[in-house]
C-alpha atoms as a PDB file:
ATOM      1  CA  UNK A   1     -26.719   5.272  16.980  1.00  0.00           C
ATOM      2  CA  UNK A   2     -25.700   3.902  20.504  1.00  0.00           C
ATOM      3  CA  UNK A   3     -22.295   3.125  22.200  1.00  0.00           C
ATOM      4  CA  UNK A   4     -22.794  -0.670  20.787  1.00  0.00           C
ATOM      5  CA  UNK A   5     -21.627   0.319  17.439  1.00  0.00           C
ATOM      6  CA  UNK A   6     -19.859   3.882  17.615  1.00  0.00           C
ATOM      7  CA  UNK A   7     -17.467   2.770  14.185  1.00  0.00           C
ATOM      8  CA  UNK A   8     -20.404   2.872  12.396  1.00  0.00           C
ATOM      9  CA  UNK A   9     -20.623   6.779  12.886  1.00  0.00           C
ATOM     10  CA  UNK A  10     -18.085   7.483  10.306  1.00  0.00           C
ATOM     11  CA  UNK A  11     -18.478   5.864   6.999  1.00  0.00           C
ATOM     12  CA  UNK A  12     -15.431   6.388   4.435  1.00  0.00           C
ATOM     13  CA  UNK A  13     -18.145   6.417   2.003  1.00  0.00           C
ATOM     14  CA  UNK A  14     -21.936   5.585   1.940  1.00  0.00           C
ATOM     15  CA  UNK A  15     -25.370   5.362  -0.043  1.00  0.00           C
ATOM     16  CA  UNK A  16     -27.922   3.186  -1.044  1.00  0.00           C
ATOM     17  CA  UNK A  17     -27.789   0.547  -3.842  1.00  0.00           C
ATOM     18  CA  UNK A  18     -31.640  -0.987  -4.669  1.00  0.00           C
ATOM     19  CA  UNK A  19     -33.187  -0.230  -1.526  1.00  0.00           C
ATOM     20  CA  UNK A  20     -30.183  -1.099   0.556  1.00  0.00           C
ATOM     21  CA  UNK A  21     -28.324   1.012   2.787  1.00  0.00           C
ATOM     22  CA  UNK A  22     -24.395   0.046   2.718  1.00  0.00           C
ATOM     23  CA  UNK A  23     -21.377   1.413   3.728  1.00  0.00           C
ATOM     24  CA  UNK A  24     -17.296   1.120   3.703  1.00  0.00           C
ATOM     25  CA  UNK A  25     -15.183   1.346   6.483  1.00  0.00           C
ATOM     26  CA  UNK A  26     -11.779   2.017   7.529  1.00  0.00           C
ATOM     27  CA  UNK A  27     -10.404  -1.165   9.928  1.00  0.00           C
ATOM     28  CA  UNK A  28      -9.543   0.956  13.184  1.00  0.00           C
ATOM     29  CA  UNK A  29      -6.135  -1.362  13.649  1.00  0.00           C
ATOM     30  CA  UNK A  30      -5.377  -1.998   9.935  1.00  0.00           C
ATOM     31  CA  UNK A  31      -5.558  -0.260   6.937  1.00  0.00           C
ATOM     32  CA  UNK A  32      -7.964  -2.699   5.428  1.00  0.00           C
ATOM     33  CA  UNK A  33     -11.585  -1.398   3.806  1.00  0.00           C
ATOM     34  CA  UNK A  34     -14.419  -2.976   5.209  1.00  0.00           C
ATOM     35  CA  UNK A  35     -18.181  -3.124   3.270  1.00  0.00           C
ATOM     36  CA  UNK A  36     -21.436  -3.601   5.029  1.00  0.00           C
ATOM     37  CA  UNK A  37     -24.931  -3.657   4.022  1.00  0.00           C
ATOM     38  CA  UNK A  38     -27.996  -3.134   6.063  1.00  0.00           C
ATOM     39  CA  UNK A  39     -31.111  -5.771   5.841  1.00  0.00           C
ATOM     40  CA  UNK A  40     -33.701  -4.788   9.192  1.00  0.00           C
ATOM     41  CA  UNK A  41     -35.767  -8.002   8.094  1.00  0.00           C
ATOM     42  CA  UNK A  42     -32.248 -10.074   8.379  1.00  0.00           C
ATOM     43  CA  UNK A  43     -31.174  -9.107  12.038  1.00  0.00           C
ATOM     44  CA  UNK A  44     -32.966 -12.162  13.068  1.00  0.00           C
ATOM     45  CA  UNK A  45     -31.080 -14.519  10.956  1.00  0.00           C
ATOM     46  CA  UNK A  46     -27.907 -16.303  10.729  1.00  0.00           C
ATOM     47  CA  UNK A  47     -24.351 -15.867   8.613  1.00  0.00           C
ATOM     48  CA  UNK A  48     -25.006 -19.560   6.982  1.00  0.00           C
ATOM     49  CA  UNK A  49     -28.826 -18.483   6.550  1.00  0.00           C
ATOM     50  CA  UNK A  50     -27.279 -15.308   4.412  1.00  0.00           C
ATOM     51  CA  UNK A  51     -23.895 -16.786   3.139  1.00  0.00           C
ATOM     52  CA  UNK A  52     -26.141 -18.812   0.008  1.00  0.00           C
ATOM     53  CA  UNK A  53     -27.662 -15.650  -0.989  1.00  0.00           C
ATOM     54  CA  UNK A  54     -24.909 -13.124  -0.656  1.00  0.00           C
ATOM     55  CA  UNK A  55     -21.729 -13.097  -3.088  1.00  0.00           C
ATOM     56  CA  UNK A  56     -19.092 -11.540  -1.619  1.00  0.00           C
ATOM     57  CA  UNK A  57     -15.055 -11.272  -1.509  1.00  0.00           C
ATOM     58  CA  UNK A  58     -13.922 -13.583   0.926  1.00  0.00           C
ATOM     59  CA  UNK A  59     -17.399 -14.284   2.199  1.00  0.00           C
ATOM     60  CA  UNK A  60     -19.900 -12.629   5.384  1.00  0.00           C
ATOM     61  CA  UNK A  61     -17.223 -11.869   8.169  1.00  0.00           C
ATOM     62  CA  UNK A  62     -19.718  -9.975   9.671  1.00  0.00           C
ATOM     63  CA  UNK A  63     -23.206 -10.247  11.080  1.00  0.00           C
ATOM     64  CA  UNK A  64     -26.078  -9.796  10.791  1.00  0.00           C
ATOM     65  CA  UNK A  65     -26.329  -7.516  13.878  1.00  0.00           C
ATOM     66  CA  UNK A  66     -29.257  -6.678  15.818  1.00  0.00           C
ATOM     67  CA  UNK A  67     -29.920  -3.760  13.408  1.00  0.00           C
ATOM     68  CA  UNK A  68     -29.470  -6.025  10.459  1.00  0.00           C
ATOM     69  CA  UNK A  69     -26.646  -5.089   9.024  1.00  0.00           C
ATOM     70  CA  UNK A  70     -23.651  -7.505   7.612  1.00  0.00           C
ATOM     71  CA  UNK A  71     -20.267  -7.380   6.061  1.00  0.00           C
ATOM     72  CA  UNK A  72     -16.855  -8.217   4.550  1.00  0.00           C
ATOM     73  CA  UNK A  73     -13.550  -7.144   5.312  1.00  0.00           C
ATOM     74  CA  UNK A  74     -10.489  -7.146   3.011  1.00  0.00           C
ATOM     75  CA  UNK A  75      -8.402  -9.054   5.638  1.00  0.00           C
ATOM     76  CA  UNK A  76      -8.449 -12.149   3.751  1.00  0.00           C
ATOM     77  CA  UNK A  77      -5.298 -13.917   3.184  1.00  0.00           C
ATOM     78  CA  UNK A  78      -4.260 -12.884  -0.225  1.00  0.00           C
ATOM     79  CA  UNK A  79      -5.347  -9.189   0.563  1.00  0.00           C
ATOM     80  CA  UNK A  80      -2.071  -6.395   1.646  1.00  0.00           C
ATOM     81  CA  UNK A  81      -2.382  -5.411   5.317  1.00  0.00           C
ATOM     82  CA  UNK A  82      -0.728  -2.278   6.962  1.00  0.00           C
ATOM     83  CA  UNK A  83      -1.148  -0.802   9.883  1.00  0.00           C
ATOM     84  CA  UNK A  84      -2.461   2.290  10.911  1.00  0.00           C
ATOM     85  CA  UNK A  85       0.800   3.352  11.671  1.00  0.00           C
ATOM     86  CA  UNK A  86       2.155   2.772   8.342  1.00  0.00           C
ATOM     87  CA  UNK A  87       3.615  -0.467   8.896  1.00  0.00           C
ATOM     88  CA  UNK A  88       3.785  -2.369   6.063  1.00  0.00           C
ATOM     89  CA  UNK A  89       2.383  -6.522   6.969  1.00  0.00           C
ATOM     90  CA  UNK A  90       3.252  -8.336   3.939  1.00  0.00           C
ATOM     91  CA  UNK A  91       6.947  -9.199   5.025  1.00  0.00           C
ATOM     92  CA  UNK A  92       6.034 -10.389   8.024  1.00  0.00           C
ATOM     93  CA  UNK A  93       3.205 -12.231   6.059  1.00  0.00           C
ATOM     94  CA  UNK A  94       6.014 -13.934   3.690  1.00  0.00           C
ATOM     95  CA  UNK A  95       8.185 -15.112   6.329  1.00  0.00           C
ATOM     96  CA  UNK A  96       5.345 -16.394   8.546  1.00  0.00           C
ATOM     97  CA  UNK A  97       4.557 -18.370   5.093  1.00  0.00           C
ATOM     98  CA  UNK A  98       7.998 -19.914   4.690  1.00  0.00           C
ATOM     99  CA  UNK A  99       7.884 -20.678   8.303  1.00  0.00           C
ATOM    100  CA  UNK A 100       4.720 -22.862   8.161  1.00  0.00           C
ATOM    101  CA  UNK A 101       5.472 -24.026   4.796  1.00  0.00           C
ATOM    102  CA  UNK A 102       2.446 -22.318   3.372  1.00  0.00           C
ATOM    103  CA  UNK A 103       2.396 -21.300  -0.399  1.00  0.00           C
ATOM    104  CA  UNK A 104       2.966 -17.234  -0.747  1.00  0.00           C
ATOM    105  CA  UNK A 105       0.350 -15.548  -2.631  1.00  0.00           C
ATOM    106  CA  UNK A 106       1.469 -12.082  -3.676  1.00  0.00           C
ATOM    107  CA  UNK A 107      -1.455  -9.672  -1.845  1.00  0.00           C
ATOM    108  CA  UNK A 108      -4.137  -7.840  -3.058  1.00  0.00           C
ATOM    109  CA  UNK A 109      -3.597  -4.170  -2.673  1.00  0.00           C
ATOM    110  CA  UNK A 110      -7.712  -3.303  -2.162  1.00  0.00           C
ATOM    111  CA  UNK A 111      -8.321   0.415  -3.257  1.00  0.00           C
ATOM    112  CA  UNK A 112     -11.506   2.651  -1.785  1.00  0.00           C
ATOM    113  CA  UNK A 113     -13.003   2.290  -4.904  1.00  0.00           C
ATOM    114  CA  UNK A 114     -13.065  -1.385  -5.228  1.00  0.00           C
ATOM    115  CA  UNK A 115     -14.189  -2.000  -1.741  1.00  0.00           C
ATOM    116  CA  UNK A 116     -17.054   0.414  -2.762  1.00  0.00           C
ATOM    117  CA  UNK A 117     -18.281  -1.275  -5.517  1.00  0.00           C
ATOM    118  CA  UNK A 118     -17.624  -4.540  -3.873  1.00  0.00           C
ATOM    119  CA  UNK A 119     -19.897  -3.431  -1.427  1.00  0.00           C
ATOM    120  CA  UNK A 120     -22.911  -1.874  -3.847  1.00  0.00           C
ATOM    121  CA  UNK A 121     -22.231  -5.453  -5.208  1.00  0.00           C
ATOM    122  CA  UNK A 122     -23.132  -6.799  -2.098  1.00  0.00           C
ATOM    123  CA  UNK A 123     -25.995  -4.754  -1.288  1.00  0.00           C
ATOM    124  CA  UNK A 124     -27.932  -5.278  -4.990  1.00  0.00           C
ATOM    125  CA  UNK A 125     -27.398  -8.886  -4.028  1.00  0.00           C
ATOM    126  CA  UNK A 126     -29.126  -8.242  -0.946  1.00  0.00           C
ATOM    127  CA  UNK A 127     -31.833  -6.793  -2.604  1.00  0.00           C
ATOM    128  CA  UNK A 128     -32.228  -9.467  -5.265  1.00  0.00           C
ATOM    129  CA  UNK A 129     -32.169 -12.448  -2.891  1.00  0.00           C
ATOM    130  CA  UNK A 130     -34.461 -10.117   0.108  1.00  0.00           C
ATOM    131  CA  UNK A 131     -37.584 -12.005  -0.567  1.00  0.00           C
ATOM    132  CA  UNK A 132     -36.592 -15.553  -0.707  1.00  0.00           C
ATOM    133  CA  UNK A 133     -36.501 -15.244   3.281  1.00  0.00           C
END
């Protein structure tokens, strides 16, 4: 791999789900799981070309790239956020809330393992939708 993309060098986890090569990732500012999937034959396309045929938490945040590959991340708005450093996010999160007058929605704690199979979801939906393009 080249310098364009060095945090793709160390997967948390990997593999292949029906032909497609994904992987989960650890956010390098928050400690928040990120999933991608690789498509080669989709680097020339578009997120709203993709975002019909892919079902994913919180949507394609990600991609494609030139090397095809796309993603989610788990820094959605109900989703827990800390920080590398161990600070905890969701306070400021609530206040920030009652500030703006938003509506508090108590945050998803996202584990490894359901960003994995979040992510193999994402990648056998890949593989079923790869030929309609």
């Amino acid at each position: 791999m080249d310098d364009w993309r060095p945090w793709m060098e160390s997967p948390v986890h990997k593999g292949i789900e029906d032909g497609v090569e994904w992987r989960v990732m650890a956010n390098d500012v928050f400690f928040a799981w990120q999933g991608y999937a690789q498509r080669h034959v989709w680097r020339n396309l578009t997120a709203d070309d993709i975002a019909p045929l892919v079902d994913v938490y919180g949507g394609i945040t990600y991609g494609p790239d030139r090397y095809g590959w796309i993603g989610f991340d788990t820094l959605q708005g109900n989703s827990s956020m800390i920080r590398l450093d161990g600070t905890d996010l969701d306070e400021p999160r609530r206040v920030l809330c009652a500030r703006m007058g938003w509506p508090w929605v108590e945050p998803h704690k996202w584990t490894c393992d359901e960003v994995e199979a979040e992510t193999r979801r994402m990648a056998a939906c890949i593989a079923v939708n790869d030929t309609r393009l």
